[in-house]
N, C-alpha and C. Protein backbone atom coordinates (compact mmCIF):
# COMPACT_ATOMS: atom_id res chain seq x y z
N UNK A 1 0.86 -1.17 0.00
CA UNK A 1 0.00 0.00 0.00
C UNK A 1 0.90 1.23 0.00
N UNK A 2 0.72 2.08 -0.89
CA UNK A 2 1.19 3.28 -0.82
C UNK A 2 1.24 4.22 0.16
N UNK A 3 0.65 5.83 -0.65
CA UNK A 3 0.19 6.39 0.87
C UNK A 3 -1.47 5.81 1.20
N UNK A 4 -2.02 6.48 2.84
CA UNK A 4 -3.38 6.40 2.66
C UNK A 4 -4.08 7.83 2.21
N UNK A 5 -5.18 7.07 1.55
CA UNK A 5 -5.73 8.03 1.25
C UNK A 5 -7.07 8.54 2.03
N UNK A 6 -6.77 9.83 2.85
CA UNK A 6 -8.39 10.38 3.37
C UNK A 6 -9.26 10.30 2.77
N UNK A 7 -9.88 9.67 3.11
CA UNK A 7 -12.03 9.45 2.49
C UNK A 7 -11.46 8.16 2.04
N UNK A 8 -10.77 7.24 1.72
CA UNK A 8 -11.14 5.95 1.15
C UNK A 8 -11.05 5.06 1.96
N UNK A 9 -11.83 4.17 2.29
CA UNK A 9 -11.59 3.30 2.81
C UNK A 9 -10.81 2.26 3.01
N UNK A 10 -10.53 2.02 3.96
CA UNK A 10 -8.93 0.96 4.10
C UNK A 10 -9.64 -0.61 4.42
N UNK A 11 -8.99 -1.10 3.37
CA UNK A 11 -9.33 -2.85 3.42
C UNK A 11 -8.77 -3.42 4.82
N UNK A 12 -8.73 -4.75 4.66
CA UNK A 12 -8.24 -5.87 5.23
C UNK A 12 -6.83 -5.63 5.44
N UNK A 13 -6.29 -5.65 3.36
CA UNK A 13 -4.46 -5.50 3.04
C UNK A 13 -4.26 -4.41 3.56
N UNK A 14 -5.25 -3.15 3.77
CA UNK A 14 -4.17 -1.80 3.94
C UNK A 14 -3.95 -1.87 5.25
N UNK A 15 -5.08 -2.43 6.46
CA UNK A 15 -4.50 -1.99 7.58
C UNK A 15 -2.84 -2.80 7.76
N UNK A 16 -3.13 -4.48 7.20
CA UNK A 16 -2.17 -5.31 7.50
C UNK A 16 -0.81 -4.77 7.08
N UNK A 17 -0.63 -4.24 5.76
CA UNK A 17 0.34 -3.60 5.22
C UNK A 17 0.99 -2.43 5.84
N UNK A 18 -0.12 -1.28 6.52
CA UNK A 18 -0.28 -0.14 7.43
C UNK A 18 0.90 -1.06 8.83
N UNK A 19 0.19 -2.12 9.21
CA UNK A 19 0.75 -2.92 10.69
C UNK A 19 2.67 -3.30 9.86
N UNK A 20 2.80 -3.82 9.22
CA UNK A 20 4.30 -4.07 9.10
C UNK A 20 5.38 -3.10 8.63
N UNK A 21 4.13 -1.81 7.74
CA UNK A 21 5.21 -0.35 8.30
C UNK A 21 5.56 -0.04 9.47
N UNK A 22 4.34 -0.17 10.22
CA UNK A 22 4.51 0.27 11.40
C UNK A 22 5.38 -0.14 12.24
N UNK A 23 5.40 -1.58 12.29
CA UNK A 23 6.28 -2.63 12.90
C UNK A 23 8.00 -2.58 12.83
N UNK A 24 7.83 -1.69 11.67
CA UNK A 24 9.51 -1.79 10.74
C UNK A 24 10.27 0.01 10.93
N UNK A 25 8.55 0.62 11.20
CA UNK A 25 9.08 1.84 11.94
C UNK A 25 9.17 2.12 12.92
N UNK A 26 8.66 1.77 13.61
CA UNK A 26 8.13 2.19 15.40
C UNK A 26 8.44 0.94 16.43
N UNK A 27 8.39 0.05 15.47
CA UNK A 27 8.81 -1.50 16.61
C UNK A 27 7.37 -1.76 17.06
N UNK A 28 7.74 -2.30 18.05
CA UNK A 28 6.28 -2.85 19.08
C UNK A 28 5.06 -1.73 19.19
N UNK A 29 5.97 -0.67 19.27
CA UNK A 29 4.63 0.39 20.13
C UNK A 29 3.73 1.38 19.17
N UNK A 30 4.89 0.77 17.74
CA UNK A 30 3.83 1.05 16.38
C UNK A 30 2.60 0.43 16.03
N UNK A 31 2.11 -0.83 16.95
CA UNK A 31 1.39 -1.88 16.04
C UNK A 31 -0.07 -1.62 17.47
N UNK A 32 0.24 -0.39 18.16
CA UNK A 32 -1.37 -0.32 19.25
C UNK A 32 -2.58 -0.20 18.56
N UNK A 33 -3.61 -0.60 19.16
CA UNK A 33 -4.55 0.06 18.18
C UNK A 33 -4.52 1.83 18.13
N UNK A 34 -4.23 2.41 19.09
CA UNK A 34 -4.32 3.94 18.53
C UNK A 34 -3.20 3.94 17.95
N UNK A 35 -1.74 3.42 18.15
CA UNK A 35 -0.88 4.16 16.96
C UNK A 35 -1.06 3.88 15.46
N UNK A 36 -1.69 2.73 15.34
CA UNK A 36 -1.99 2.26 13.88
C UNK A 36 -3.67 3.15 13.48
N UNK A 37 -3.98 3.49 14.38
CA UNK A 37 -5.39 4.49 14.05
C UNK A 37 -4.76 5.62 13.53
N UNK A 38 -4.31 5.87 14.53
CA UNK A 38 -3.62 7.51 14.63
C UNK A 38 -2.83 7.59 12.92
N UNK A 39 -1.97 6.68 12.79
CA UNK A 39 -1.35 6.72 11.46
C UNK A 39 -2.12 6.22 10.12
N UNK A 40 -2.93 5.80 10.46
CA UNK A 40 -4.03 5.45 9.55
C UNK A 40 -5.17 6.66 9.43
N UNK A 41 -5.16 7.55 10.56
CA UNK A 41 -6.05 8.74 10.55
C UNK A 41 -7.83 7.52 9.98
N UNK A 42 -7.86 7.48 11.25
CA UNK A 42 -8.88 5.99 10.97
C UNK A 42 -9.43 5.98 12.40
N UNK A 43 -10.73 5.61 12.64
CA UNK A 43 -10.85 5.23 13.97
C UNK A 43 -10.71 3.79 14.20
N UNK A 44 -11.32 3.65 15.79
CA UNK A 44 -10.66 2.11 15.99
C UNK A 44 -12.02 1.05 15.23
N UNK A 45 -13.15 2.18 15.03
CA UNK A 45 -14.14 1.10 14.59
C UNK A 45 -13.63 0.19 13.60
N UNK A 46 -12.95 1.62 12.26
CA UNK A 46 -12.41 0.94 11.07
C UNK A 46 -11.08 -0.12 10.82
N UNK A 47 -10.74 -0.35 12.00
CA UNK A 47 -10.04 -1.44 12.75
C UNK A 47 -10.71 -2.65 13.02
N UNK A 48 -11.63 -2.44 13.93
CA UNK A 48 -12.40 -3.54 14.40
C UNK A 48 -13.22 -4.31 13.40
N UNK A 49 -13.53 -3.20 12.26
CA UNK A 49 -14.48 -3.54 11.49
C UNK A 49 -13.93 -5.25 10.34
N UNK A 50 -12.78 -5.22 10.68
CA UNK A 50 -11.71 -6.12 9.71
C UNK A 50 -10.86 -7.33 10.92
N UNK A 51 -10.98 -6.78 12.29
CA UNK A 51 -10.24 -7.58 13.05
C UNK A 51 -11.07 -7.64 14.26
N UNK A 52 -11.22 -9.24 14.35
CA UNK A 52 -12.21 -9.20 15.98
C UNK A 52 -11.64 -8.45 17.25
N UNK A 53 -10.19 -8.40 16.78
CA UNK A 53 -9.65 -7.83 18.27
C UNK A 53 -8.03 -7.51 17.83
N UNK A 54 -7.43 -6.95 18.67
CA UNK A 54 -6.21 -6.61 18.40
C UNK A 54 -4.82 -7.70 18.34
N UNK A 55 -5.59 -9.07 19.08
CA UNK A 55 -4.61 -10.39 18.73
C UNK A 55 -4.71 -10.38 17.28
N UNK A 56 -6.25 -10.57 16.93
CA UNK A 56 -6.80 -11.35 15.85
C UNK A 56 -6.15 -9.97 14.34
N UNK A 57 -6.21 -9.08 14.93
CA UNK A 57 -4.91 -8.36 13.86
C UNK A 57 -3.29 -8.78 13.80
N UNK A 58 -2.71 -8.30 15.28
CA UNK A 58 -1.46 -9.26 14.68
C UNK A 58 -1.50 -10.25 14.49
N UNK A 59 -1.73 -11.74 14.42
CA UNK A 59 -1.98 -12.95 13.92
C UNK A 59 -2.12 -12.75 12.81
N UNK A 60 -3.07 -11.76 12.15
CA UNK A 60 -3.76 -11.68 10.53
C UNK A 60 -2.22 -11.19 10.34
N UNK A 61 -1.52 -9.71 10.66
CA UNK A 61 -0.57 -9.64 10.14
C UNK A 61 0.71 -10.51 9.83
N UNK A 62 1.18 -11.09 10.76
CA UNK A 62 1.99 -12.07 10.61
C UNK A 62 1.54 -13.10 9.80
N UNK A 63 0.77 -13.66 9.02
CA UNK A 63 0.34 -14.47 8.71
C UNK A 63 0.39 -13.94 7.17
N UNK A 64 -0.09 -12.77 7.29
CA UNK A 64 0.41 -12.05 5.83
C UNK A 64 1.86 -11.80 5.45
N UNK A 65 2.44 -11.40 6.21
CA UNK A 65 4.18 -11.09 6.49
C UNK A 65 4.87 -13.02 5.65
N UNK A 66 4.29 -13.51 6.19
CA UNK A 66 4.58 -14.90 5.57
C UNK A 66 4.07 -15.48 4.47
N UNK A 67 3.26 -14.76 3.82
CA UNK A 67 2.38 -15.06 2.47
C UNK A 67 3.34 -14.49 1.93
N UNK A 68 3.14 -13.23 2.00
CA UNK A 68 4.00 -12.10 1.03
C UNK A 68 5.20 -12.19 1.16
N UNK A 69 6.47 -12.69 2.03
CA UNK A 69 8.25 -12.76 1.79
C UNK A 69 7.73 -13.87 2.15
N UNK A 70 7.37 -15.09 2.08
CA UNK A 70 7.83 -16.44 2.04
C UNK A 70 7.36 -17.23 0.56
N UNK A 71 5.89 -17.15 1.11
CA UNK A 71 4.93 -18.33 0.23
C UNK A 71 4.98 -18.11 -1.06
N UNK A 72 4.79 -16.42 -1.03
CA UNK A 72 4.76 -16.02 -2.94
C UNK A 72 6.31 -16.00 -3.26
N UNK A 73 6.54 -16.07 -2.41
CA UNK A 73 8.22 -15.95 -3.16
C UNK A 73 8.82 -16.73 -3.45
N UNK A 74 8.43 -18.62 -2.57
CA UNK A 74 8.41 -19.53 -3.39
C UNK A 74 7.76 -20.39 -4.25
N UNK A 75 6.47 -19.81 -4.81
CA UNK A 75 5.93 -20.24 -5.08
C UNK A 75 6.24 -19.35 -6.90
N UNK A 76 6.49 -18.58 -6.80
CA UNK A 76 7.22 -17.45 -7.93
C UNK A 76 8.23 -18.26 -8.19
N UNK A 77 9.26 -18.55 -7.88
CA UNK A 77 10.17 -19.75 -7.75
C UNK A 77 10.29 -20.64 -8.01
N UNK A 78 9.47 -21.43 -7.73
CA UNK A 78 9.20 -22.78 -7.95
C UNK A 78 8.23 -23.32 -9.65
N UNK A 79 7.71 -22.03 -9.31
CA UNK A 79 7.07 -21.92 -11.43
C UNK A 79 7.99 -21.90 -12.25
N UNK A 80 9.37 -21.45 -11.89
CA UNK A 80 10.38 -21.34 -13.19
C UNK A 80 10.86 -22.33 -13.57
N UNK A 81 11.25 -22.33 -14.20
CA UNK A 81 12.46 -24.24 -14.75
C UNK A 81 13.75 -24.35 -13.88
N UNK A 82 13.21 -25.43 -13.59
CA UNK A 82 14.49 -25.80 -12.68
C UNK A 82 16.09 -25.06 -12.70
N UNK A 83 16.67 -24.81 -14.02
CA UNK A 83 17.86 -23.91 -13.86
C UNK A 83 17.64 -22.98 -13.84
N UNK A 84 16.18 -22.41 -13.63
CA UNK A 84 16.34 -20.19 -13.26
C UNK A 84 15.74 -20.31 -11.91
N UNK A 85 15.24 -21.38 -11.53
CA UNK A 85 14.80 -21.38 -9.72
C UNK A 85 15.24 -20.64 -8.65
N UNK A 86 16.49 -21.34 -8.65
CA UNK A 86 17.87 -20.60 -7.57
C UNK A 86 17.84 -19.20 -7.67
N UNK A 87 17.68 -18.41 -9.26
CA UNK A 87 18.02 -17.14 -9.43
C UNK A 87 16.96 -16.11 -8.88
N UNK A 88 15.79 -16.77 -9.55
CA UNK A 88 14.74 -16.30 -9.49
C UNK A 88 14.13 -15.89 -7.84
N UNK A 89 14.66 -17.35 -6.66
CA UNK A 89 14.73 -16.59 -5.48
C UNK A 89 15.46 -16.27 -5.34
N UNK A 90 16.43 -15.46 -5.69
CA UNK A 90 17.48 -14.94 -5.00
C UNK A 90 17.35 -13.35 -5.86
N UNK A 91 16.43 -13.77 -6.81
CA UNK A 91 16.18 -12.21 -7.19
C UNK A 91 14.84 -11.17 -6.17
N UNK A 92 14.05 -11.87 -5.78
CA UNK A 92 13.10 -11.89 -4.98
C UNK A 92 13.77 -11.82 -3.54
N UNK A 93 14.48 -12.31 -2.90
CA UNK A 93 14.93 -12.57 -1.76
C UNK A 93 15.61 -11.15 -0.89
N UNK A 94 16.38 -10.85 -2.13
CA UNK A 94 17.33 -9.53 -2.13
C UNK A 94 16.64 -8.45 -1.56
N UNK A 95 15.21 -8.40 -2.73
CA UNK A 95 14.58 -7.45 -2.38
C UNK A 95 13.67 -7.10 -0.65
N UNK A 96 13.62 -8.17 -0.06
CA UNK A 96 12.80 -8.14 1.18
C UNK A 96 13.48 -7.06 1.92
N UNK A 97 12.59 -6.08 2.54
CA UNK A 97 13.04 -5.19 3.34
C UNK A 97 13.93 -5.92 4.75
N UNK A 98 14.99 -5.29 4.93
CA UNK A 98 16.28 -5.88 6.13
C UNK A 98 15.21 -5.24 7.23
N UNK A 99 14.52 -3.97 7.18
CA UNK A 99 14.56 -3.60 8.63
C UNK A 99 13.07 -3.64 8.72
N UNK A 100 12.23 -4.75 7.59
CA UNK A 100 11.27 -5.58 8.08
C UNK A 100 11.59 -6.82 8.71
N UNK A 101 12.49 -7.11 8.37
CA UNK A 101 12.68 -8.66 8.64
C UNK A 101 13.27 -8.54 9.95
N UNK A 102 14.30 -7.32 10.46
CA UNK A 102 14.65 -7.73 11.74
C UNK A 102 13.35 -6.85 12.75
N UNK A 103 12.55 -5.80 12.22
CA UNK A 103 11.54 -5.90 13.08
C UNK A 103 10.66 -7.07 13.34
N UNK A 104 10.68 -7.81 12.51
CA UNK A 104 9.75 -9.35 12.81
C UNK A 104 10.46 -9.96 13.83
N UNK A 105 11.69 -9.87 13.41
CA UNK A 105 12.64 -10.80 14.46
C UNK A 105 12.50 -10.32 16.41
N UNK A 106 12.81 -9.22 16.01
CA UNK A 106 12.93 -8.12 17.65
C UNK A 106 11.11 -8.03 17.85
N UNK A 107 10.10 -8.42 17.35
CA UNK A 107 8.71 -8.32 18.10
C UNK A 107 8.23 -10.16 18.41
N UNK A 108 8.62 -10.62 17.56
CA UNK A 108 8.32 -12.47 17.36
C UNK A 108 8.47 -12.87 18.82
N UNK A 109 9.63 -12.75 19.41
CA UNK A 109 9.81 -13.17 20.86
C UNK A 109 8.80 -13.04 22.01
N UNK A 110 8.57 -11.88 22.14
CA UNK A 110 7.45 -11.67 23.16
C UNK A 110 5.81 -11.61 22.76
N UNK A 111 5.68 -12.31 21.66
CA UNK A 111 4.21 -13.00 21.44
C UNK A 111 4.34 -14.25 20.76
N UNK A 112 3.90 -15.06 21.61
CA UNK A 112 4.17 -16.60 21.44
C UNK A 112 2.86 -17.34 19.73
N UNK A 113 2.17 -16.35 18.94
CA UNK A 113 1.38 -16.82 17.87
C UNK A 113 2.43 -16.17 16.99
N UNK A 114 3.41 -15.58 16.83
CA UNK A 114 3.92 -14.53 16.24
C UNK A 114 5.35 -15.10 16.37
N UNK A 115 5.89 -15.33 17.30
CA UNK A 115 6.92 -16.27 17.47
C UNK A 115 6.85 -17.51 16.58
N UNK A 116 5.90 -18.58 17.10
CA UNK A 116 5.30 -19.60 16.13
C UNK A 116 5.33 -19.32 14.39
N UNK A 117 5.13 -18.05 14.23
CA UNK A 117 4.94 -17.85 12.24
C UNK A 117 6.31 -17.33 12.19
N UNK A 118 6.98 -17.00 12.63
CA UNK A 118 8.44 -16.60 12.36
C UNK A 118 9.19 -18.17 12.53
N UNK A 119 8.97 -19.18 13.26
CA UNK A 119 9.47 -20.33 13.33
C UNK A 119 9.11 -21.11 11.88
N UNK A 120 8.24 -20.97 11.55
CA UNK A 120 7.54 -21.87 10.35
C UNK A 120 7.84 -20.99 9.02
N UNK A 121 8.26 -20.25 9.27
CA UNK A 121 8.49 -19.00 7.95
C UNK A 121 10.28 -19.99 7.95
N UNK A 122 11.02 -19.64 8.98
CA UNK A 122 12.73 -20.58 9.02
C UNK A 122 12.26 -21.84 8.75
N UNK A 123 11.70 -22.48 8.72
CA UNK A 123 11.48 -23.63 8.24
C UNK A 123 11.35 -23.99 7.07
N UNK A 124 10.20 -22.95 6.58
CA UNK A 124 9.65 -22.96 4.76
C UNK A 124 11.25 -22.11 4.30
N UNK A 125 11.50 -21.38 4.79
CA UNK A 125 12.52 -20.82 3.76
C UNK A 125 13.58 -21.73 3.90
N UNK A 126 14.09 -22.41 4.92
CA UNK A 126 15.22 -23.46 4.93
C UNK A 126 14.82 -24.51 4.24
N UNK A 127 13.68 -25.32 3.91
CA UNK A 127 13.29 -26.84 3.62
C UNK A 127 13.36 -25.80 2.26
N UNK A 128 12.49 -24.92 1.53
CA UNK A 128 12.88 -24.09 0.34
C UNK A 128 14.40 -24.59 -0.22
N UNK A 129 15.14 -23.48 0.10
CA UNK A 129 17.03 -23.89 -0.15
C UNK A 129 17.13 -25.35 -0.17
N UNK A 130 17.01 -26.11 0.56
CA UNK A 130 17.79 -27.37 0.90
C UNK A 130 16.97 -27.83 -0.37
N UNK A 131 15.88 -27.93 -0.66
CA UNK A 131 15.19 -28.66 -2.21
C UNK A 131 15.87 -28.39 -3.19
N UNK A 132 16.15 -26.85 -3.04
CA UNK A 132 16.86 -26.69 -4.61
C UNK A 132 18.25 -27.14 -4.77
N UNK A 133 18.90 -27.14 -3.52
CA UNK A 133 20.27 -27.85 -4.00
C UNK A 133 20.08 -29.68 -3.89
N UNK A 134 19.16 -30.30 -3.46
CA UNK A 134 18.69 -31.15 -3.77
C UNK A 134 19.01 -31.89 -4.93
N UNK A 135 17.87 -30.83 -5.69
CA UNK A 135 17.09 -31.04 -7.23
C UNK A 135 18.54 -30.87 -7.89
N UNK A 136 19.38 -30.20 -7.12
CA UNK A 136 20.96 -29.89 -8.15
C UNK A 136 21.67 -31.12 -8.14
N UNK A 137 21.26 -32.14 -7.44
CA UNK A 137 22.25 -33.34 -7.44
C UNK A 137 22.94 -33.67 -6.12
N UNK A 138 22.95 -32.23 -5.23
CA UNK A 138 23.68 -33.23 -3.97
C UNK A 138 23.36 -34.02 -3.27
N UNK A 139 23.66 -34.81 -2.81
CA UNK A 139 23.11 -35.48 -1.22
C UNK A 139 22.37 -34.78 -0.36
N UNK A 140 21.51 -35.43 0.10
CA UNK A 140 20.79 -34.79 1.68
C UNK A 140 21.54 -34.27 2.41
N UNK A 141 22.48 -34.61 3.35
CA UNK A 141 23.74 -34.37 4.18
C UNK A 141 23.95 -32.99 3.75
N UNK A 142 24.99 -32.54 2.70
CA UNK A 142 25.38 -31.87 2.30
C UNK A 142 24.44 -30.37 1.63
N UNK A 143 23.17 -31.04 0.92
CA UNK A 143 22.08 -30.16 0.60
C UNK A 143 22.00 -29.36 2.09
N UNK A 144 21.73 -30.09 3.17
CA UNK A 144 21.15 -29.71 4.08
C UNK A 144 22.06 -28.49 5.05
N UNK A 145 23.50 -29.03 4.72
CA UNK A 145 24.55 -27.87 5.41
C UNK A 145 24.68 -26.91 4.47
N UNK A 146 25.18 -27.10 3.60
CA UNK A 146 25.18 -25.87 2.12
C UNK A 146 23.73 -24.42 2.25
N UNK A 147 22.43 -25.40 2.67
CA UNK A 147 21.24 -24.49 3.07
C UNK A 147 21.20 -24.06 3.95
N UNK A 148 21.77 -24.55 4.98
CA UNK A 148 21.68 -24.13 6.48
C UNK A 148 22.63 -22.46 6.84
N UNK A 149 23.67 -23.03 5.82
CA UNK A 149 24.73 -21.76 5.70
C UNK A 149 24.31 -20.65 4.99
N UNK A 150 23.92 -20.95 4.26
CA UNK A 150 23.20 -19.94 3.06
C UNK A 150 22.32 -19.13 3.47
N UNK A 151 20.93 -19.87 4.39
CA UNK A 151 20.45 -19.57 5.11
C UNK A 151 20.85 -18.62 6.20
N UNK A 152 21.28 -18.58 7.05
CA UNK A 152 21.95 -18.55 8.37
C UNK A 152 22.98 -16.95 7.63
N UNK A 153 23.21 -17.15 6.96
CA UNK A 153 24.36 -15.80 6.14
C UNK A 153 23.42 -15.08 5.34
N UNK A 154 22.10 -15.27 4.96
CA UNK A 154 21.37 -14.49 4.57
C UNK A 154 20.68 -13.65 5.83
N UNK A 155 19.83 -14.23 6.83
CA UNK A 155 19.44 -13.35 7.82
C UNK A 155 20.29 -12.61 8.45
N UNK A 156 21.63 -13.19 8.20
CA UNK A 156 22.77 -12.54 9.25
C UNK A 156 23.31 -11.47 8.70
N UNK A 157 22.91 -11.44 7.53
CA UNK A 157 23.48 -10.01 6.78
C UNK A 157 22.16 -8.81 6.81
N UNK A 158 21.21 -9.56 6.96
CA UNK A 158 19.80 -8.28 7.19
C UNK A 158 20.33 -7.58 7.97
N UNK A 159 20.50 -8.29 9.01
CA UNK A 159 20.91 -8.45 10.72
C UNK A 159 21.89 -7.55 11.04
N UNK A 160 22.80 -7.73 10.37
CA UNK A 160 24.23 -7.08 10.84
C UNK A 160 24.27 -5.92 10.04
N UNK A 161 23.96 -5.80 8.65
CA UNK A 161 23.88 -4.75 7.50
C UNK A 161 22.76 -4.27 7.18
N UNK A 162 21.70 -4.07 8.08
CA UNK A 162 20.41 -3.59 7.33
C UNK A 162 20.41 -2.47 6.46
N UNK A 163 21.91 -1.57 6.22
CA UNK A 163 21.79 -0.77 5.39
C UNK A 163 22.01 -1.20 3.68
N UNK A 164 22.51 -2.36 3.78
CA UNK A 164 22.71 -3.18 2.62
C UNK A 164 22.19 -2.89 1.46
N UNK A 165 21.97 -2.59 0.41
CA UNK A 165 21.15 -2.70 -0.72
C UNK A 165 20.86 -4.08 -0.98
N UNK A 166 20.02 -4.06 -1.96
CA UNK A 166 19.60 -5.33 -2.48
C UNK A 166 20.41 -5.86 -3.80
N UNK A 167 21.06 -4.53 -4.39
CA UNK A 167 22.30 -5.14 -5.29
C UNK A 167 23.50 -5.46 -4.16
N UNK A 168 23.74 -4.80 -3.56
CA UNK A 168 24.83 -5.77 -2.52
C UNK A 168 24.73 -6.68 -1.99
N UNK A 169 23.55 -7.30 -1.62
CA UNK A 169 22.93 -8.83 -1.32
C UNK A 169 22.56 -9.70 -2.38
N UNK A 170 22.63 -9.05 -3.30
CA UNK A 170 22.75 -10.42 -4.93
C UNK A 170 24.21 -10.52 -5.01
N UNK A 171 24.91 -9.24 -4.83
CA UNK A 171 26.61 -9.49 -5.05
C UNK A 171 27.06 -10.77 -4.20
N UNK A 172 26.58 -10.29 -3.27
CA UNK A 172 27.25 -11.20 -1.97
C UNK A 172 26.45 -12.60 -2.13
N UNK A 173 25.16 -13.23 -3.10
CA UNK A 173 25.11 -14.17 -3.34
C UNK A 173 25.74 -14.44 -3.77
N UNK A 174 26.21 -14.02 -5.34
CA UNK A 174 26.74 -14.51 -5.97
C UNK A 174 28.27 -14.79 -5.86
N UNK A 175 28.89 -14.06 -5.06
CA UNK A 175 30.62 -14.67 -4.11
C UNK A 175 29.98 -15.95 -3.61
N UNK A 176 29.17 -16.43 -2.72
CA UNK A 176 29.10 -17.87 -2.26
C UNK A 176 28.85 -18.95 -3.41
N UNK A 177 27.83 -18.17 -4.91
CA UNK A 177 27.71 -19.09 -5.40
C UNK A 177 28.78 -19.66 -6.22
N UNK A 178 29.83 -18.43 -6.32
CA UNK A 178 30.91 -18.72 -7.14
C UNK A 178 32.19 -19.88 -5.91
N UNK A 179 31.99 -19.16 -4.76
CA UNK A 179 32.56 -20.14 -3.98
C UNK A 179 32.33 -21.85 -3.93
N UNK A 180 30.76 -22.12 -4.26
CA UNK A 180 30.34 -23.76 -4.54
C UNK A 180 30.77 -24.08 -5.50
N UNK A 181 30.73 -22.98 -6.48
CA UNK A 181 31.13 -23.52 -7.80
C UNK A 181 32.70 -23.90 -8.27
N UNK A 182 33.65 -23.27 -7.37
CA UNK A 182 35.16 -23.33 -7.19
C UNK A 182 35.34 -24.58 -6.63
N UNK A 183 34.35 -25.24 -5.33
CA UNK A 183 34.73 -26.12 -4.45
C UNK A 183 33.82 -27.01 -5.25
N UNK A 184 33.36 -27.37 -6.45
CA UNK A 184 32.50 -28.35 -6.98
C UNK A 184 31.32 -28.65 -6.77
N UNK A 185 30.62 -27.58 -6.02
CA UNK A 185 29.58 -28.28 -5.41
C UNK A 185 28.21 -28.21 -6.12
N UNK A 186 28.16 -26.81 -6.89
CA UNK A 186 27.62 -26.61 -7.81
C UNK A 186 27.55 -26.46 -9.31
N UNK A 187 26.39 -26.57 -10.32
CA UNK A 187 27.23 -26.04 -11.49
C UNK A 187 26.87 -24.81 -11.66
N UNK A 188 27.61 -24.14 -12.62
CA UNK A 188 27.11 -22.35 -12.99
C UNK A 188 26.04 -22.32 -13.46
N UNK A 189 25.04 -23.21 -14.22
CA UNK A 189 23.72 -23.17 -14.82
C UNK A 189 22.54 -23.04 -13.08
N UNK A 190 23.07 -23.61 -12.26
CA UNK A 190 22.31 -23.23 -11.02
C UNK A 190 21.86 -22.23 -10.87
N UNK A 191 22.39 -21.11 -10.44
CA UNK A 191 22.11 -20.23 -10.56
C UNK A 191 21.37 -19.07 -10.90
């Protein structure tokens, strides 16, 4: 969602979309019902009117947060032919906002439904990776550490570099992928 617009009415997506700006700007104390009113210039009816309650919004949000950077992103992915797969998430991947992803991270902890979709989001995006180097020929064993790393050096660079661009996080894929590809592990059509 863009900006909002006064007099139109805000859906389902805008408040949810409205909640993970907020989340990525303000942290925790962005996502109240008055600060998300207040920034929505909205009352709480037009809140309520979409969410039974203020759990039943964050739950909806997080739940969207994982549609939109997980599910569609492998599922965008997974439509391509097997040798543009890899690229294709990693063209998608780049782009996810760093200082959404570590606001998910820094609020997930202290709400245990929200915690839970950030656990299952590392899961889908790790079992994700480990398939595609899979489908590339390696072993399980090895699929499974190769993803784990990949993994694990992708959040860790949100993490540590949230000022990063998203061309500096394809660069810096592509040093590891050239690194598998030095140590045999991959071929260059992967990619």
């Amino acid at each position: 969602m863009s900006e909002l617009k006064q007099g139109k009415r805000l859906g389902r997506t805008d408040w949810l979309d409205l909640g993970l700006r907020q989340l990525t700007q303000h942290g925790a104390a962005g996502l109240t019902v008055d600060a998300l009113c207040q920034a929505a210039q909205r009352t709480r009816g037009s809140l309520y009117h979409h969410f039974k309650d203020h759990s039943a919004f964050i739950d909806a949000m997080m739940r969207h947060w994982r549609k939109r950077y997980t599910e569609d992103i492998a599922a965008h992915s997974a439509a391509q032919p097997p040798s543009e797969q890899r690229q294709a998430l990693t063209d998608l991947a780049v782009t996810i906002d760093s200082g959404l992803e570590t606001a998910i991270r820094r609020f997930a902890p202290a709400h245990p439904g929200a915690s839970e979709i950030v656990a299952s989001v590392d899961r889908m995006r790790l079992e994700f990776v480990i398939e595609l180097y899979r489908s590339s020929g390696l072993d399980d064993a090895l699929a499974r550490q190769i993803g784990m790393i990949e993994y694990a050096a992708y959040i860790g660079a949100m993490t540590l570099w949230p000022e990063m661009t998203a061309a500096e996080r394809k660069a810096l894929d592509q040093q590891f992928n050239g690194l598998l590809e030095k140590a045999g592990m991959i071929r260059s059509e992967m990619r």
